[in-house]
PDB file of N, CA and C in Angstrom:
ATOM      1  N   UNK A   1       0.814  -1.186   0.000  1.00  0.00           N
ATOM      2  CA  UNK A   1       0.000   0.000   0.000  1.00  0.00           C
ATOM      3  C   UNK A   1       0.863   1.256   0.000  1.00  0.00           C
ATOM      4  N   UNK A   2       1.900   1.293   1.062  1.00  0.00           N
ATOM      5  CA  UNK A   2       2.584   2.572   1.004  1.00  0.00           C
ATOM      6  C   UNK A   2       3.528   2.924  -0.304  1.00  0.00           C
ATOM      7  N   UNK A   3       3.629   1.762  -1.041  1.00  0.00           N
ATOM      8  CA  UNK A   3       4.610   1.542  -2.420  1.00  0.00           C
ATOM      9  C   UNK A   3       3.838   2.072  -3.424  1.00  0.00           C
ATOM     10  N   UNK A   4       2.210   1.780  -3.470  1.00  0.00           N
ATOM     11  CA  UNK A   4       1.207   2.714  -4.147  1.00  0.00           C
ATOM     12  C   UNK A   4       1.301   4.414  -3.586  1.00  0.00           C
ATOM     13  N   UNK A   5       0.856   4.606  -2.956  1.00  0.00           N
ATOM     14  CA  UNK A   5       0.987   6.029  -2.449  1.00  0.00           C
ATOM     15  C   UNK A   5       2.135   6.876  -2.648  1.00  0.00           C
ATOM     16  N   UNK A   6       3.534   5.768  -2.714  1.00  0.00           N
ATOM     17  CA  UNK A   6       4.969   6.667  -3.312  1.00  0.00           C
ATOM     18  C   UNK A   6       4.753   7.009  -4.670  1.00  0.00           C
ATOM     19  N   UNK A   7       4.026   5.915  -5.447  1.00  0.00           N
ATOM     20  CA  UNK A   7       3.910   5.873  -6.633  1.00  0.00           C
ATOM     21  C   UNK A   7       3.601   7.372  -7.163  1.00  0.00           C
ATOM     22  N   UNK A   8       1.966   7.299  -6.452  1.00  0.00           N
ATOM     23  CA  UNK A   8       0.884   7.779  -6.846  1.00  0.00           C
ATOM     24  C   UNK A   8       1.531   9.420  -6.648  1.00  0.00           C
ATOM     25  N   UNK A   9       2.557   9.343  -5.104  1.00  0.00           N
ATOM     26  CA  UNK A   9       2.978  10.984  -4.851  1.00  0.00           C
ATOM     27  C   UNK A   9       4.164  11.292  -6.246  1.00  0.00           C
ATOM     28  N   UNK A  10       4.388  10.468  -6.151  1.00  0.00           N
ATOM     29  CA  UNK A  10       6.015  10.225  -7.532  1.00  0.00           C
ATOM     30  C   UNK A  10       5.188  10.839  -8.996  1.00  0.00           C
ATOM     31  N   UNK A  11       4.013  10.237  -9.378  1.00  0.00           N
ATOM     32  CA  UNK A  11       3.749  10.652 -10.459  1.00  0.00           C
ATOM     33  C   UNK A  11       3.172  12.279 -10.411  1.00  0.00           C
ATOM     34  N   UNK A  12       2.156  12.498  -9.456  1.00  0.00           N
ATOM     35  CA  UNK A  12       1.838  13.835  -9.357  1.00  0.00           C
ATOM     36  C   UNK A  12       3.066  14.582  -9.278  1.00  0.00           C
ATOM     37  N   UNK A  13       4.205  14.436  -8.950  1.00  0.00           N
ATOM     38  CA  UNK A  13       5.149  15.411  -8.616  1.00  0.00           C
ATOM     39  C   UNK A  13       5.620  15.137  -9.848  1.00  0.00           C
ATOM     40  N   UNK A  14       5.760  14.617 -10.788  1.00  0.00           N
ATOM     41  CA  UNK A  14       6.314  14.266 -12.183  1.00  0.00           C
ATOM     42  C   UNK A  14       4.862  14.964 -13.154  1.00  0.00           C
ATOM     43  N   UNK A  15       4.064  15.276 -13.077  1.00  0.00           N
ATOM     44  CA  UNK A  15       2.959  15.512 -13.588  1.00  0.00           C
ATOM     45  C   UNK A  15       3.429  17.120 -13.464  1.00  0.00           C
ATOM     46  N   UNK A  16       3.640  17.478 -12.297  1.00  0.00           N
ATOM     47  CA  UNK A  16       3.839  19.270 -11.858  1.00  0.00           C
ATOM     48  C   UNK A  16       4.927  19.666 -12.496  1.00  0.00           C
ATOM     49  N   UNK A  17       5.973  19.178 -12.330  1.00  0.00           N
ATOM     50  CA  UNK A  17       7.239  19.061 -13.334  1.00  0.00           C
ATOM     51  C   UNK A  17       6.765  19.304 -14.449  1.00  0.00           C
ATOM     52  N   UNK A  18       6.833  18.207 -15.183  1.00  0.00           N
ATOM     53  CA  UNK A  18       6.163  18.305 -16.904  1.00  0.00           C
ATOM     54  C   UNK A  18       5.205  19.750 -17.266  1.00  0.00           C
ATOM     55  N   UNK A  19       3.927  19.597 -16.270  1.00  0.00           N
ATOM     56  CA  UNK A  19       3.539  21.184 -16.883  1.00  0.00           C
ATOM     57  C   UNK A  19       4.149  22.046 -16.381  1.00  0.00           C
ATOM     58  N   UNK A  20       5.035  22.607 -15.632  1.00  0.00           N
ATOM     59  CA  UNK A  20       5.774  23.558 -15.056  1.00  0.00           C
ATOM     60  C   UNK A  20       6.767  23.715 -16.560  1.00  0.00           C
ATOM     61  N   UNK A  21       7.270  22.504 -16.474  1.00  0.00           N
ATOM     62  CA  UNK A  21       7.758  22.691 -17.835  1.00  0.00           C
ATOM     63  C   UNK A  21       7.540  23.326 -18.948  1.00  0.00           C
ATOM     64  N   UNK A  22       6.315  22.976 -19.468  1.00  0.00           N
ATOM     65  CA  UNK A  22       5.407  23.342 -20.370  1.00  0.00           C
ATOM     66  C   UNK A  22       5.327  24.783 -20.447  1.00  0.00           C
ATOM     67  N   UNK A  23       4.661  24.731 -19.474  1.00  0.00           N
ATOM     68  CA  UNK A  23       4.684  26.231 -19.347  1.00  0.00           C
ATOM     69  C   UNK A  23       5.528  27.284 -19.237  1.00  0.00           C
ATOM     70  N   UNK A  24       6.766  27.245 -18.767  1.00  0.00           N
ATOM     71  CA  UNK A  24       8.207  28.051 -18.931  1.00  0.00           C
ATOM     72  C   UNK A  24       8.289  28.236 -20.219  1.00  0.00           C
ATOM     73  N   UNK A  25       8.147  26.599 -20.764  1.00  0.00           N
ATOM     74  CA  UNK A  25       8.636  26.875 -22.593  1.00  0.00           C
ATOM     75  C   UNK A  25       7.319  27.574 -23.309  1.00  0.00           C
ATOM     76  N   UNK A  26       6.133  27.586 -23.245  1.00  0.00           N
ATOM     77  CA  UNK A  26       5.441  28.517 -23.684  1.00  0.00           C
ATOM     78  C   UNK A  26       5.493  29.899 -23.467  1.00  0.00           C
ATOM     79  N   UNK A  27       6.076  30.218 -22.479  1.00  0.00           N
ATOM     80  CA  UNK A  27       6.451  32.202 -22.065  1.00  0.00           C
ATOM     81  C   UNK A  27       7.162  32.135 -23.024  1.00  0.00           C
ATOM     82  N   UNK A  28       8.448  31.625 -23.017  1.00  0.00           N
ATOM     83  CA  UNK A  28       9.662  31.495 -23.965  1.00  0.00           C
ATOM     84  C   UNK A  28       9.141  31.626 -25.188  1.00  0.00           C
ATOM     85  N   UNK A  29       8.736  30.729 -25.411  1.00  0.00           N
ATOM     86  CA  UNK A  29       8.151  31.061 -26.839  1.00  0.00           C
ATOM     87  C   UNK A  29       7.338  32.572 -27.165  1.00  0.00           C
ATOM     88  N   UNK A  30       6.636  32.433 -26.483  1.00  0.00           N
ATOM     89  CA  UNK A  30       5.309  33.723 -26.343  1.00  0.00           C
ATOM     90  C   UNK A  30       6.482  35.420 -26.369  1.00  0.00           C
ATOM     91  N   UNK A  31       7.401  35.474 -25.314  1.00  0.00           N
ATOM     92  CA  UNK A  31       8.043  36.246 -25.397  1.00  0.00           C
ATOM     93  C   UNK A  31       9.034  36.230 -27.147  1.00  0.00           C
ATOM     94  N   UNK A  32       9.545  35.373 -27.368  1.00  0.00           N
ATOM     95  CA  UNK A  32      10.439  35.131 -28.698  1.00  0.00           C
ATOM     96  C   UNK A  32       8.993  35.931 -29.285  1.00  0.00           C
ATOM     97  N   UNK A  33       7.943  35.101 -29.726  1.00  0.00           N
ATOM     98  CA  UNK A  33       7.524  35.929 -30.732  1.00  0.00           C
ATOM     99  C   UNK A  33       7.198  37.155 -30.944  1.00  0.00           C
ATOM    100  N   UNK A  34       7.018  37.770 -29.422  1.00  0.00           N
ATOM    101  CA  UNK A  34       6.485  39.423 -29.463  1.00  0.00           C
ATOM    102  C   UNK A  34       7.805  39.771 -29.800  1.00  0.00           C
ATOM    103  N   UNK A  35       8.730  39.817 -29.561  1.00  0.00           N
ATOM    104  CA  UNK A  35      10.174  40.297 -29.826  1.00  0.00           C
ATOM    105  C   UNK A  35      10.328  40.191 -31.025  1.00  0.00           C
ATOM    106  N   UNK A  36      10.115  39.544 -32.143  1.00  0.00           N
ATOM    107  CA  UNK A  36       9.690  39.306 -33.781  1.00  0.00           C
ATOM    108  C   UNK A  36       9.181  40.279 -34.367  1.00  0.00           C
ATOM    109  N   UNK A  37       7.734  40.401 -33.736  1.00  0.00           N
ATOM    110  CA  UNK A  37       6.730  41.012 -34.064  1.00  0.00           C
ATOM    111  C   UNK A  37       7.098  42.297 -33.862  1.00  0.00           C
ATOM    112  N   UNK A  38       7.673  42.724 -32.759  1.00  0.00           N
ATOM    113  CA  UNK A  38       8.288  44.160 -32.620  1.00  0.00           C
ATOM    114  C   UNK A  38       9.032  44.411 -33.546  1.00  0.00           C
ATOM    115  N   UNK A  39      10.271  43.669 -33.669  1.00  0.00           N
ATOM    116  CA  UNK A  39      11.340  44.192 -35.213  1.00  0.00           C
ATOM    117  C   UNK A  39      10.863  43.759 -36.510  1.00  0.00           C
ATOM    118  N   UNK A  40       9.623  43.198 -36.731  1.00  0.00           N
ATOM    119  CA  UNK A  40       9.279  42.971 -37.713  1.00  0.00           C
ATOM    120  C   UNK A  40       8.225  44.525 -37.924  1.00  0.00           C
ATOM    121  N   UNK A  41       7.699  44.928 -37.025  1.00  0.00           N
ATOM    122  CA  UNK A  41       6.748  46.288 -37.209  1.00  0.00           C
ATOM    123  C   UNK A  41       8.035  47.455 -37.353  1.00  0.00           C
ATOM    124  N   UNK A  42       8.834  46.945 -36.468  1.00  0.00           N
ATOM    125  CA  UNK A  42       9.600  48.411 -36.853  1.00  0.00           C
ATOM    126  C   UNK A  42      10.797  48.308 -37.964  1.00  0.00           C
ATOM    127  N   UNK A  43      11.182  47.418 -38.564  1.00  0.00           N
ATOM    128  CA  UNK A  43      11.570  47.529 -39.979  1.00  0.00           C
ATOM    129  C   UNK A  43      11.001  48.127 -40.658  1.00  0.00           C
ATOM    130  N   UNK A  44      10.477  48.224 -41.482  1.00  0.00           N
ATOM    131  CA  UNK A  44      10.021  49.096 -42.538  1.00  0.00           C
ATOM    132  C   UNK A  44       9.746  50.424 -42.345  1.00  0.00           C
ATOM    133  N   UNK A  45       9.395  50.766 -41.142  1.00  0.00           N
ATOM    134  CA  UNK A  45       9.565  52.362 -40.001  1.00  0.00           C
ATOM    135  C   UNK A  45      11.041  52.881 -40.001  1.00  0.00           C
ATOM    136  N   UNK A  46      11.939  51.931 -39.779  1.00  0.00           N
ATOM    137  CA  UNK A  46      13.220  52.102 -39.595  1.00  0.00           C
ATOM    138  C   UNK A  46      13.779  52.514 -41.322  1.00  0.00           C
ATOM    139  N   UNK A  47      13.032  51.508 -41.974  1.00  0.00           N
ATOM    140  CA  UNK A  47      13.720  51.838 -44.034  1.00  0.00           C
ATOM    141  C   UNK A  47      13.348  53.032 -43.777  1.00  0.00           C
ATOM    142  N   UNK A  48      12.036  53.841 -43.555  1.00  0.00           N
ATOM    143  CA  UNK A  48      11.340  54.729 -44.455  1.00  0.00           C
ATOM    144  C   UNK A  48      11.836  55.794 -43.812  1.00  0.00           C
ATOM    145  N   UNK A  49      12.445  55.754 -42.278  1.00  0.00           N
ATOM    146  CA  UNK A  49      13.230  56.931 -41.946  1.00  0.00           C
ATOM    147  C   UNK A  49      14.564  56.859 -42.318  1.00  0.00           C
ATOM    148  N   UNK A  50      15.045  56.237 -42.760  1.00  0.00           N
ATOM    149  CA  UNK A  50      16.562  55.994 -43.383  1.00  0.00           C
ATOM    150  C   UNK A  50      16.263  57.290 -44.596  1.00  0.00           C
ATOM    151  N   UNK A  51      15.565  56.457 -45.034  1.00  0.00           N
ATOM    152  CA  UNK A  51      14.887  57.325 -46.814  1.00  0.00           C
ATOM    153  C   UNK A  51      14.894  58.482 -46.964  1.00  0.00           C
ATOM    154  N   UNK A  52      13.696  58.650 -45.806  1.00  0.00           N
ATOM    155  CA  UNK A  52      13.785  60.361 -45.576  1.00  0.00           C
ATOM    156  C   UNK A  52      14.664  60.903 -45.518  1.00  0.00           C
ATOM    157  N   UNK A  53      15.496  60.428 -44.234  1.00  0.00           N
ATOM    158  CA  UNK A  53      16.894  61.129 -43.832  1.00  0.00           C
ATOM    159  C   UNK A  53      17.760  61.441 -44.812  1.00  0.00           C
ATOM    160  N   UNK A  54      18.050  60.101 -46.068  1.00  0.00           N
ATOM    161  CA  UNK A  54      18.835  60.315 -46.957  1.00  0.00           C
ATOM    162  C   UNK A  54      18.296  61.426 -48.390  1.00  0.00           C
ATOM    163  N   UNK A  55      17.143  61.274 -48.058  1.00  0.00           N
ATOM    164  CA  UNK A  55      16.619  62.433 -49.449  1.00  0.00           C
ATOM    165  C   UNK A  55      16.679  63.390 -48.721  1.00  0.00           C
ATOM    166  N   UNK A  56      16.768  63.681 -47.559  1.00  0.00           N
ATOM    167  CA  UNK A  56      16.814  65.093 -47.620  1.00  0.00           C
ATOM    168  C   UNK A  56      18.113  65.643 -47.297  1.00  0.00           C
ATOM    169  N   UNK A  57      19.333  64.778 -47.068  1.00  0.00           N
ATOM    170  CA  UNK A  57      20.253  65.233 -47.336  1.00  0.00           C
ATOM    171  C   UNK A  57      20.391  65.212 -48.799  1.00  0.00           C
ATOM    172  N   UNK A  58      20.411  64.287 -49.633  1.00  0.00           N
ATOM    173  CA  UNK A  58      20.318  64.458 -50.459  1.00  0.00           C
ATOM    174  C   UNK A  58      19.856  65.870 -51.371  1.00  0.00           C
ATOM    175  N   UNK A  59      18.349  66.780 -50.569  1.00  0.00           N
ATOM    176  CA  UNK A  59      17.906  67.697 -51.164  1.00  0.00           C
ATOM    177  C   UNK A  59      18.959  68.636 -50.686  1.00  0.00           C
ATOM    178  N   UNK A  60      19.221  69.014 -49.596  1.00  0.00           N
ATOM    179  CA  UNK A  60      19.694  70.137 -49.087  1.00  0.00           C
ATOM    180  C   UNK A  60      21.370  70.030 -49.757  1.00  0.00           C
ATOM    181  N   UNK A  61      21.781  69.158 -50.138  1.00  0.00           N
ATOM    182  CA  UNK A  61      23.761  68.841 -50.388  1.00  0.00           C
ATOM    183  C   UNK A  61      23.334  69.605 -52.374  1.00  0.00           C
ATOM    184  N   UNK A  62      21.906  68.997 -53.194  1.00  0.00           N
ATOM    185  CA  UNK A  62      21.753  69.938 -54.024  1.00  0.00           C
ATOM    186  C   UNK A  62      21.765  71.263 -54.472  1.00  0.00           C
ATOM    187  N   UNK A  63      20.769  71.695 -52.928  1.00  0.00           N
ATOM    188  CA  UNK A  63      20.507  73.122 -52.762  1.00  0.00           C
ATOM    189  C   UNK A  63      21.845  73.842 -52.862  1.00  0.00           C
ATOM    190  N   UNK A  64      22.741  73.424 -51.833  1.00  0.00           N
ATOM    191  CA  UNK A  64      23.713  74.016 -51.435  1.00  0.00           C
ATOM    192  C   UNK A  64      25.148  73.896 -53.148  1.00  0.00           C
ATOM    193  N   UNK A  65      25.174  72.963 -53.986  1.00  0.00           N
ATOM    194  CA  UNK A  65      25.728  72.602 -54.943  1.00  0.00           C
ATOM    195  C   UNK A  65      24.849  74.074 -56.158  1.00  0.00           C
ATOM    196  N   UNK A  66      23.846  73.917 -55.936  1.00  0.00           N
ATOM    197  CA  UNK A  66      23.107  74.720 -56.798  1.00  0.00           C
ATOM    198  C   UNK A  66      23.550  76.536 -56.587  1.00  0.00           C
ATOM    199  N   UNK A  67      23.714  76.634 -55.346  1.00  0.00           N
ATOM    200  CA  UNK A  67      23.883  78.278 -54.437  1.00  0.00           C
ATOM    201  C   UNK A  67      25.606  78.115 -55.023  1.00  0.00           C
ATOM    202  N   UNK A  68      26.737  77.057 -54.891  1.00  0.00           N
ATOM    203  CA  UNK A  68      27.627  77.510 -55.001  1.00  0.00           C
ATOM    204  C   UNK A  68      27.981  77.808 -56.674  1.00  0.00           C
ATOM    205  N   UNK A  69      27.487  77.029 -57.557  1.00  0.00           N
ATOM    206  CA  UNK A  69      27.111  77.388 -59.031  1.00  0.00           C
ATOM    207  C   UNK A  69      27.257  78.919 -59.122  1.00  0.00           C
ATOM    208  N   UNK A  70      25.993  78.812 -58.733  1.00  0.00           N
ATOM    209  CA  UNK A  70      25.200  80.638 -59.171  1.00  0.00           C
ATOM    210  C   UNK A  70      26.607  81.406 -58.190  1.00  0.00           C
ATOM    211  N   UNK A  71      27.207  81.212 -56.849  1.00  0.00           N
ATOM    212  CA  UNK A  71      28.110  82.502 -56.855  1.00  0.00           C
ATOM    213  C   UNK A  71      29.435  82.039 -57.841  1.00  0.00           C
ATOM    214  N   UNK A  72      29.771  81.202 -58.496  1.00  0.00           N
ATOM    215  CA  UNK A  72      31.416  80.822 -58.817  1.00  0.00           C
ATOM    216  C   UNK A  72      30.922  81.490 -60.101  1.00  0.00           C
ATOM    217  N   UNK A  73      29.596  81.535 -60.651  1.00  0.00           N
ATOM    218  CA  UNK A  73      29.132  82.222 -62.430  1.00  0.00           C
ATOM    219  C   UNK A  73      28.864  83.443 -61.970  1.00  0.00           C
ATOM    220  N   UNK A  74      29.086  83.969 -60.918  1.00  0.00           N
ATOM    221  CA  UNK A  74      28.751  85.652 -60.974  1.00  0.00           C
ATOM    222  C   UNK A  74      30.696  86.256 -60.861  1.00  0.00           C
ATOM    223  N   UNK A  75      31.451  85.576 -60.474  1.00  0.00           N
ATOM    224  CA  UNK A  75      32.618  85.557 -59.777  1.00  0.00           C
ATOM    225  C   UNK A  75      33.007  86.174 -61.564  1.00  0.00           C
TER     226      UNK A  75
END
């Protein structure tokens, strides 16, 4: 009888284990994917301010190419 009851305490405590388990590795997971989902939303946020940034240096390095033109043709 008491060899049943070790059993019976042996498996429940192997039962708590296993989903304890379970469950750690599901946060894990759960966390991995929001962390995805975050650099996956902010990629393309991240291109399109690159873009900007670079066209408008881009505009202003013109502007300024264009201003030194016009004084070196008045010179």
């Amino acid at each position: 009888m008491s060899n049943e009851t070790i059993d019976d305490i042996s498996g429940g405590i192997n039962a708590i284990g296993g989903s304890a388990g379970r469950i750690v590795t599901q946060q894990v997971e759960l966390v991995t994917l929001a962390i995805e989902s975050v650099a996956q939303l902010f990629t393309p946020v991240l291109k399109t301010a690159a873009d900007i940034v670079t066209g408008t240096i881009n505009g202003v390095n013109q502007v300024f190419e264009g201003a030194s033109s016009a004084i070196e043709q008045k010179k």
